[in-house]
Protein backbone atom coordinates (compact mmCIF):
# COMPACT_ATOMS: atom_id res chain seq x y z
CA UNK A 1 2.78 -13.91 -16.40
CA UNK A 2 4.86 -13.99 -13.18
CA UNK A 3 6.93 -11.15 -11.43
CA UNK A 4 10.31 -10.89 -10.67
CA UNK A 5 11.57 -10.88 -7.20
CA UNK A 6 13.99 -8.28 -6.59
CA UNK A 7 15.30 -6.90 -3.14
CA UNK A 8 17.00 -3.39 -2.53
CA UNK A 9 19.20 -2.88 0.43
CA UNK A 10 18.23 0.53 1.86
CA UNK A 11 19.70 2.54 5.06
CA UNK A 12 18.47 3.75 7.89
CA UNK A 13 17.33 1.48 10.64
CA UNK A 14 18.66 -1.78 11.63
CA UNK A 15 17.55 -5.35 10.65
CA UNK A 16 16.38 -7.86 13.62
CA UNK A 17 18.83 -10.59 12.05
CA UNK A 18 21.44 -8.34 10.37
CA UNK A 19 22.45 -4.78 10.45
CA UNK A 20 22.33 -4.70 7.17
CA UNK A 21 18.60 -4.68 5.84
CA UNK A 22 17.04 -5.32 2.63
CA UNK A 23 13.48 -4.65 1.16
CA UNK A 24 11.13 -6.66 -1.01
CA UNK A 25 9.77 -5.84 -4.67
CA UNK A 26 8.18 -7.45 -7.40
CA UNK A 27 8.92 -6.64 -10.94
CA UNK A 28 6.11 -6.74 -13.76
CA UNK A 29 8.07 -5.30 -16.76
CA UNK A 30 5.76 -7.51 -19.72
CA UNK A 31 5.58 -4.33 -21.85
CA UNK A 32 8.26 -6.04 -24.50
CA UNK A 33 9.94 -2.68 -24.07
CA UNK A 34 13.36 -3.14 -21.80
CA UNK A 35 13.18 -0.21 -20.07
CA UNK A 36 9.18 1.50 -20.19
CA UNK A 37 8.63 5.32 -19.59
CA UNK A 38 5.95 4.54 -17.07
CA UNK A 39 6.24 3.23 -13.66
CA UNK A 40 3.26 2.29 -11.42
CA UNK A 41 4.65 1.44 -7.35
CA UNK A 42 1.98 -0.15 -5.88
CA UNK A 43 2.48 -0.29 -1.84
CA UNK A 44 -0.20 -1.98 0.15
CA UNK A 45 -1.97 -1.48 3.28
CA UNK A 46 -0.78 -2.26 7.29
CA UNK A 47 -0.79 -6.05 7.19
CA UNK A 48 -0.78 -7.16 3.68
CA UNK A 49 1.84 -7.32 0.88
CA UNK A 50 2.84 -6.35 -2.53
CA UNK A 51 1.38 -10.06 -4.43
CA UNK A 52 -2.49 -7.85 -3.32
CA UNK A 53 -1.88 -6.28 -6.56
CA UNK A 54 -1.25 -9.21 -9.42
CA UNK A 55 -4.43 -8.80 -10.94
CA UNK A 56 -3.93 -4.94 -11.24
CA UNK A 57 -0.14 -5.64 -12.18
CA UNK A 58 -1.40 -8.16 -14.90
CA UNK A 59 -3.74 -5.15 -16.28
CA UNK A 60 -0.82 -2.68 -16.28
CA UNK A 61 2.26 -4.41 -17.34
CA UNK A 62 1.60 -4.28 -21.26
CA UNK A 63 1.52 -0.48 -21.02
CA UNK A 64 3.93 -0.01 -17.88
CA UNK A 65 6.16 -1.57 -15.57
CA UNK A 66 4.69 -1.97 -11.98
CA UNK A 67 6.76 -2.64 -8.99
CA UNK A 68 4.87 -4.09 -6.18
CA UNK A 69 6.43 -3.54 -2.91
CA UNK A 70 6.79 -5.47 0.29
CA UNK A 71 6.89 -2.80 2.78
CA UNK A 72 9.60 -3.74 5.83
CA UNK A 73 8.37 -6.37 8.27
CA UNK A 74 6.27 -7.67 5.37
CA UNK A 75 6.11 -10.51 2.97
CA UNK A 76 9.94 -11.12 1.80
CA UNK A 77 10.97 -8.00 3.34
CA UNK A 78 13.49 -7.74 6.25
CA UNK A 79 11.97 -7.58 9.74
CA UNK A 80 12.92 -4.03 12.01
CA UNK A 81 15.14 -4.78 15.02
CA UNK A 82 13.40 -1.90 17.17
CA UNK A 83 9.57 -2.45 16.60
CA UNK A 84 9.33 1.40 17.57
CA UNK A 85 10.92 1.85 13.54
CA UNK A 86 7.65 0.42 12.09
CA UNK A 87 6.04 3.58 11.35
CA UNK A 88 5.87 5.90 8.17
CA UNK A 89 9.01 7.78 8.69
CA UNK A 90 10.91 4.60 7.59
CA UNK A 91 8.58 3.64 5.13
CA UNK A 92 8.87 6.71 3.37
CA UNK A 93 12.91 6.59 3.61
CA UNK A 94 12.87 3.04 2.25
CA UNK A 95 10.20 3.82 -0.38
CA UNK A 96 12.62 7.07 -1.84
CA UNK A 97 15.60 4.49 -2.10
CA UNK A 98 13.83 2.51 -4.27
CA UNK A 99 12.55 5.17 -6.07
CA UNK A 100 15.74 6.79 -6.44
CA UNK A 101 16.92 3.10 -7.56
CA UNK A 102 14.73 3.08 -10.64
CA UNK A 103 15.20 6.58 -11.55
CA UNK A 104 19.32 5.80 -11.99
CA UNK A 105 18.29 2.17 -13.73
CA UNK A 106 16.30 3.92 -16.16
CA UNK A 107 18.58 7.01 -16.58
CA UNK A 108 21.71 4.64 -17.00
CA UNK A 109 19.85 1.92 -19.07
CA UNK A 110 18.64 4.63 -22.02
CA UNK A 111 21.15 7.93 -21.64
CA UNK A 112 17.73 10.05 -21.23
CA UNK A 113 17.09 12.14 -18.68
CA UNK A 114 14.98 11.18 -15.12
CA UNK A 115 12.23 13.76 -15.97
CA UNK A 116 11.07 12.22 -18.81
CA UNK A 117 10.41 8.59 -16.60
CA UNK A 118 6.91 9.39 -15.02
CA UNK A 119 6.37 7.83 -11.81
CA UNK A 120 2.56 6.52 -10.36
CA UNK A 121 2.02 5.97 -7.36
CA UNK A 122 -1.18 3.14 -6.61
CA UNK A 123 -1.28 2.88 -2.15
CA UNK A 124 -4.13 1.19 -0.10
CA UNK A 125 -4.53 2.25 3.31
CA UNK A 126 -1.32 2.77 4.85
CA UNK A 127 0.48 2.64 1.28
CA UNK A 128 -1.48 5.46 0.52
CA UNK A 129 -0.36 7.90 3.42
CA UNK A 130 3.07 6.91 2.28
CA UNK A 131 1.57 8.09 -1.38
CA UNK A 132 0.80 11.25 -0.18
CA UNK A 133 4.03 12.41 1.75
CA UNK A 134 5.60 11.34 -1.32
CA UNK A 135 3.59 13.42 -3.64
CA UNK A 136 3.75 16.32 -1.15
CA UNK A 137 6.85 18.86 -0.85
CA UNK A 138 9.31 18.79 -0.42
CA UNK A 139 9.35 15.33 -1.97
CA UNK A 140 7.37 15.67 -4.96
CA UNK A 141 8.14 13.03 -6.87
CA UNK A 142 4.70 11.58 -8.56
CA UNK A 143 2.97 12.06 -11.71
CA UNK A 144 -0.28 10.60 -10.72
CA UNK A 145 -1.71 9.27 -6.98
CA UNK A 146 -4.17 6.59 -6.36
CA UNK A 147 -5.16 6.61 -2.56
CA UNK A 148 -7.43 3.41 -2.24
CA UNK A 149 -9.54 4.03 0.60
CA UNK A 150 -7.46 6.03 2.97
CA UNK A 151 -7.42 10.15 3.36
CA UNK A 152 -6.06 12.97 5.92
CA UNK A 153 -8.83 11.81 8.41
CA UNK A 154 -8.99 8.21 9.74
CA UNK A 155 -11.58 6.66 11.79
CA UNK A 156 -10.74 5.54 15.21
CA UNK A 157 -13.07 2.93 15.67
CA UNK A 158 -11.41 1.42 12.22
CA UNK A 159 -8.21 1.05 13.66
CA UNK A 160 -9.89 -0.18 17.03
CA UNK A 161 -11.22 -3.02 14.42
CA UNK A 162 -7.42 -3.39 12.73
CA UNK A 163 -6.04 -4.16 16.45
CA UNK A 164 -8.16 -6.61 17.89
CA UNK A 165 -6.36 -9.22 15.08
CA UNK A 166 -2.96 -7.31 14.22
CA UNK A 167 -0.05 -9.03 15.48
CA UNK A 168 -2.08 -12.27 16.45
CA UNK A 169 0.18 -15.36 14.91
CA UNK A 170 -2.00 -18.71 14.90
CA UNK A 171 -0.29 -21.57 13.33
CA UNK A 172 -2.85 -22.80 11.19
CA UNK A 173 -2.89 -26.84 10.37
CA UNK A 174 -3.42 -26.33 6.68
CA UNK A 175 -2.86 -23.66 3.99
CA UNK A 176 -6.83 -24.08 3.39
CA UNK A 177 -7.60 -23.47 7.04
CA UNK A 178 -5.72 -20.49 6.79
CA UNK A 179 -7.20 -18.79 3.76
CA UNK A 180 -10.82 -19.26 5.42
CA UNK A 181 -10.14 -17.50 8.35
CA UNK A 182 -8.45 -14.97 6.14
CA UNK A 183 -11.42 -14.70 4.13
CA UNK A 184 -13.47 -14.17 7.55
CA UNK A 185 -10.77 -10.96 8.63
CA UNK A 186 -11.13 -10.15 5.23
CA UNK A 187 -14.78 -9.93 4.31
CA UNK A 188 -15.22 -5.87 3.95
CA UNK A 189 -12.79 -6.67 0.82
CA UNK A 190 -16.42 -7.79 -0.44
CA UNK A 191 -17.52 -10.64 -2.82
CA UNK A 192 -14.89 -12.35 -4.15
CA UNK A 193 -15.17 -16.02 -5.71
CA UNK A 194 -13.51 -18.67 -3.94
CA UNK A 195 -10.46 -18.72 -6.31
CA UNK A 196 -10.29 -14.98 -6.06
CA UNK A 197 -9.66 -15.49 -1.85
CA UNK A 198 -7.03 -18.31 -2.51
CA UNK A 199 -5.16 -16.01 -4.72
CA UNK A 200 -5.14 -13.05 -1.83
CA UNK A 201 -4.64 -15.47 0.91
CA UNK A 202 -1.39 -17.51 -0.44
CA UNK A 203 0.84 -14.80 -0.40
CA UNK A 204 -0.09 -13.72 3.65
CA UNK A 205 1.03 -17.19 4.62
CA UNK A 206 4.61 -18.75 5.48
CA UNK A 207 5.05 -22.49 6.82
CA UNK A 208 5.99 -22.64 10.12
CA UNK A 209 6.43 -25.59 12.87
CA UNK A 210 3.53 -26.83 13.10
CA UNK A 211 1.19 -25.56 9.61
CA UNK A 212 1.29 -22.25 8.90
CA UNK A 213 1.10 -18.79 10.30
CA UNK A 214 1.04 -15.15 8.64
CA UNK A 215 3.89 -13.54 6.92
CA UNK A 216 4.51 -10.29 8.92
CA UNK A 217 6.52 -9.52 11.80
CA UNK A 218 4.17 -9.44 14.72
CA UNK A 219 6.09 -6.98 16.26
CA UNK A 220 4.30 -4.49 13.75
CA UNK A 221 1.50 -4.24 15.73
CA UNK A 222 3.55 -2.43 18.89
CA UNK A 223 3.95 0.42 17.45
CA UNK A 224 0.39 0.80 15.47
CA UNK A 225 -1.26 0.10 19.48
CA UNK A 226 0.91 2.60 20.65
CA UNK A 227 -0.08 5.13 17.57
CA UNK A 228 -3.54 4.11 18.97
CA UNK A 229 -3.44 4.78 22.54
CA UNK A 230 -1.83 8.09 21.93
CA UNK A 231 -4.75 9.02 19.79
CA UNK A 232 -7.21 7.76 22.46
CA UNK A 233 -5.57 9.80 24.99
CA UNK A 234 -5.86 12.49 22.81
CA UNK A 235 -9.61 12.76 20.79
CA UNK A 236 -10.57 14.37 18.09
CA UNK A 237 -10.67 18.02 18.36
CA UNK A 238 -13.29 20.58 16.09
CA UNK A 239 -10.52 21.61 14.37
CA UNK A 240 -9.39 17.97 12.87
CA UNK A 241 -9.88 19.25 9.30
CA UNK A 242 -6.83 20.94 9.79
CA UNK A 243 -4.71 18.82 11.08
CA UNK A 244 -1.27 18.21 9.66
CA UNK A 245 -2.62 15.58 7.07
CA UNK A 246 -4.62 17.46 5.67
CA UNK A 247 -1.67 20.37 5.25
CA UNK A 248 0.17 17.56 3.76
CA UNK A 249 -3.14 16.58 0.89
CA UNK A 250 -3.58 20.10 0.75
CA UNK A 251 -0.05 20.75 -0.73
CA UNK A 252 -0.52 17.88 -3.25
CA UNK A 253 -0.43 18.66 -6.88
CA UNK A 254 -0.61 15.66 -8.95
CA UNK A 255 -3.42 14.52 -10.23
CA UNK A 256 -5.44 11.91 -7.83
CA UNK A 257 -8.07 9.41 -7.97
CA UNK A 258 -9.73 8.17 -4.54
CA UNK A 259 -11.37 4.97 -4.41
CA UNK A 260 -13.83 4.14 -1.77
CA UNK A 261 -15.74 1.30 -0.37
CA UNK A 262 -18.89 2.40 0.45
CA UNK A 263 -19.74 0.73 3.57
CA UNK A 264 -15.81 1.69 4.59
CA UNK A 265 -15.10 2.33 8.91
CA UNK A 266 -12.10 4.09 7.58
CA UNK A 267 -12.82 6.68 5.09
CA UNK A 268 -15.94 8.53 5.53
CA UNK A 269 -17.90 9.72 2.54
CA UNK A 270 -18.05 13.39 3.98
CA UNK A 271 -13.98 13.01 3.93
CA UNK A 272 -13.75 11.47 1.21
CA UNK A 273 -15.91 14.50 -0.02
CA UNK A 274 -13.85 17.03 1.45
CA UNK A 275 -11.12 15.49 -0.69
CA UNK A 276 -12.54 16.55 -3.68
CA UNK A 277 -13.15 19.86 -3.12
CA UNK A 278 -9.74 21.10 -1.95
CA UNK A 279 -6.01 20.49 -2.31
CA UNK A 280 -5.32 17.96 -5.60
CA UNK A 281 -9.20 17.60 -5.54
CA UNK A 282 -8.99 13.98 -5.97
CA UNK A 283 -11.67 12.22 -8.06
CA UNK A 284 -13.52 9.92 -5.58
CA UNK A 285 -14.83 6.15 -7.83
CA UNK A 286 -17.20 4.63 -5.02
CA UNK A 287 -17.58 0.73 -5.02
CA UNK A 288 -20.78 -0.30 -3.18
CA UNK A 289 -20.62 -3.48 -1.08
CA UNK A 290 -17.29 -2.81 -0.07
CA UNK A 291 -15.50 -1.68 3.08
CA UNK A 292 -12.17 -1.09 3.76
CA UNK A 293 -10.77 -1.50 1.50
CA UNK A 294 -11.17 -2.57 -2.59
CA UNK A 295 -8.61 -5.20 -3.38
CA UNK A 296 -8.53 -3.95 -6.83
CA UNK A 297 -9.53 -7.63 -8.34
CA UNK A 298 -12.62 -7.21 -9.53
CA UNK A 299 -12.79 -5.48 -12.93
CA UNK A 300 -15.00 -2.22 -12.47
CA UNK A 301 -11.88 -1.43 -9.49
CA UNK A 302 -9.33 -2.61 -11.91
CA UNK A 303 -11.27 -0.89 -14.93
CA UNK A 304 -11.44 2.42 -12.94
CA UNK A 305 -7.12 2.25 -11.86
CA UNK A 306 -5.82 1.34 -15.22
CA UNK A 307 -8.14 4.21 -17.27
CA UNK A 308 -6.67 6.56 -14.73
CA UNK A 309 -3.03 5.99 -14.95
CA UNK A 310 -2.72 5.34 -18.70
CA UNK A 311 -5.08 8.00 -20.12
CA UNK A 312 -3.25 11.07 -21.77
């Protein structure tokens, strides 16, 4: 079972090789139904892209249709031609095209109306902030929310980690070369069987002159340093907990399920239990021997998605 590529041109911002400017998605629509009730969007995190999810696609896709997206600057997405544009704003104005996109396909395609199509959301790490202003008002259009390891409060010393590599572009000699240091930046994904990293490594690579090098835009990383210095310049006050994230989570009322890694540098467990006790009061699934973040492969992570989205 393979996904469809399919690509969406949206508004807004300007391409770095065309005005016009077009986004990435993958279509897993195996239900044997042509146009399924059910739609998981599964967005992934700051400098990966939408093939993360196959094996949760593969799990999903004879009950729904999932749409895996490449965010902009990612994977067969168009690159930004202002850098400063790679932030959330635009992700979230891209993300309610498509959205908008599959609502009219499904609307035109079977004469019923948009309300009855129920839309999940699945985001890790950045996808799931995107999750989240999507689910909040005035947006509000998801049935169900998975955050994987991401919340209203992030860890500086995380996103310390997430720049010291972000935006580097080695050419690599081989496609095997590649995937091992990938599996090094990787590790806090936890165990994973050699075939397991291939599979998650492919997809982050693109031949280049020379081997092979990663398939972002390193001009991502501008913006996220800059995000970063401002937040240096500007620590952590007492009053954090309400900050406007959490106004945002707090204003969430679809039901949500929080995954975890246990040993995670970006989602603390007393956030992550904060979480539960207030706005959507997500229900927080903790994986031990993982950081940041579960790459939904393994089958208690898959297990633990899939039970959540398709139950009643």
């Amino acid at each position: 079972m393979e996904p469809q590529l399919n690509y969406l041109e949206v508004p807004g911002v300007r391409g770095k090789f065309d005005s016009r400017r077009r986004i990435a998605w993958w279509d897993w629509n195996a239900t044997g139904r042509e146009h399924p009730d059910q739609i998981v969007v599964c967005v992934h995190g700051l400098s990966r892209q939408g093939r993360d999810f196959d094996v949760l696609a593969r799990a999903l896709a004879p009950h729904a249709r999932v749409v895996c997206v490449d965010v902009a600057g990612r994977g067969q997405s168009d690159w930004l031609a202002d850098p400063v544009d790679y932030q959330v704003t635009t992700y979230v104005a891209d993300l309610t095209e498509l959205l908008c996109h599959l609502r009219d396909g499904y609307r035109k395609a079977t004469g019923e109306l948009e309300a009855s199509l129920k839309l999940d959301w699945v985001g890790t790490s950045m996808g799931g902030l995107i999750g989240m202003v999507l689910a909040a008002p005035p947006h509000q259009v998801l049935r169900r929310l998975v955050l994987n390891d991401v919340g209203p409060e992030i860890q500086l010393a995380s996103l310390r980690r997430i720049a010291t590599y972000l935006g580097n572009q080695p050419v690599f000699p081989s496609e095997i070369a590649a995937v091992h240091v990938l599996e090094k930046i990787c590790a806090a994904f936890g165990p994973h069987s050699p075939e397991q990293w291939l599979a998650l490594s492919r997809p982050m690579l693109r031949r280049s002159l020379g081997g092979w090098t990663l398939h972002y835009d390193p001009a991502i990383a501008l913006s996220f340093k800059q995000m970063l210095a401002a937040a240096d310049a500007e620590p952590t006050q007492a009053g954090a907990a309400e900050s406007p994230l959490w106004s945002l989570y707090d204003s969430i009322e679809s039901p949500c399920l929080l995954l975890r890694g246990t040993d995670s540098d970006l989602l603390t467990r007393e956030t992550a239990q904060a979480m539960s006790e207030r706005g959507p009061r997500a229900r927080c699934v903790e994986f031990a021997g993982v950081g940041h973040a579960p790459a939904l492969v393994q089958q208690d992570q898959v297990a633990t998605v899939k039970d959540f989205l398709l139950s009643p």
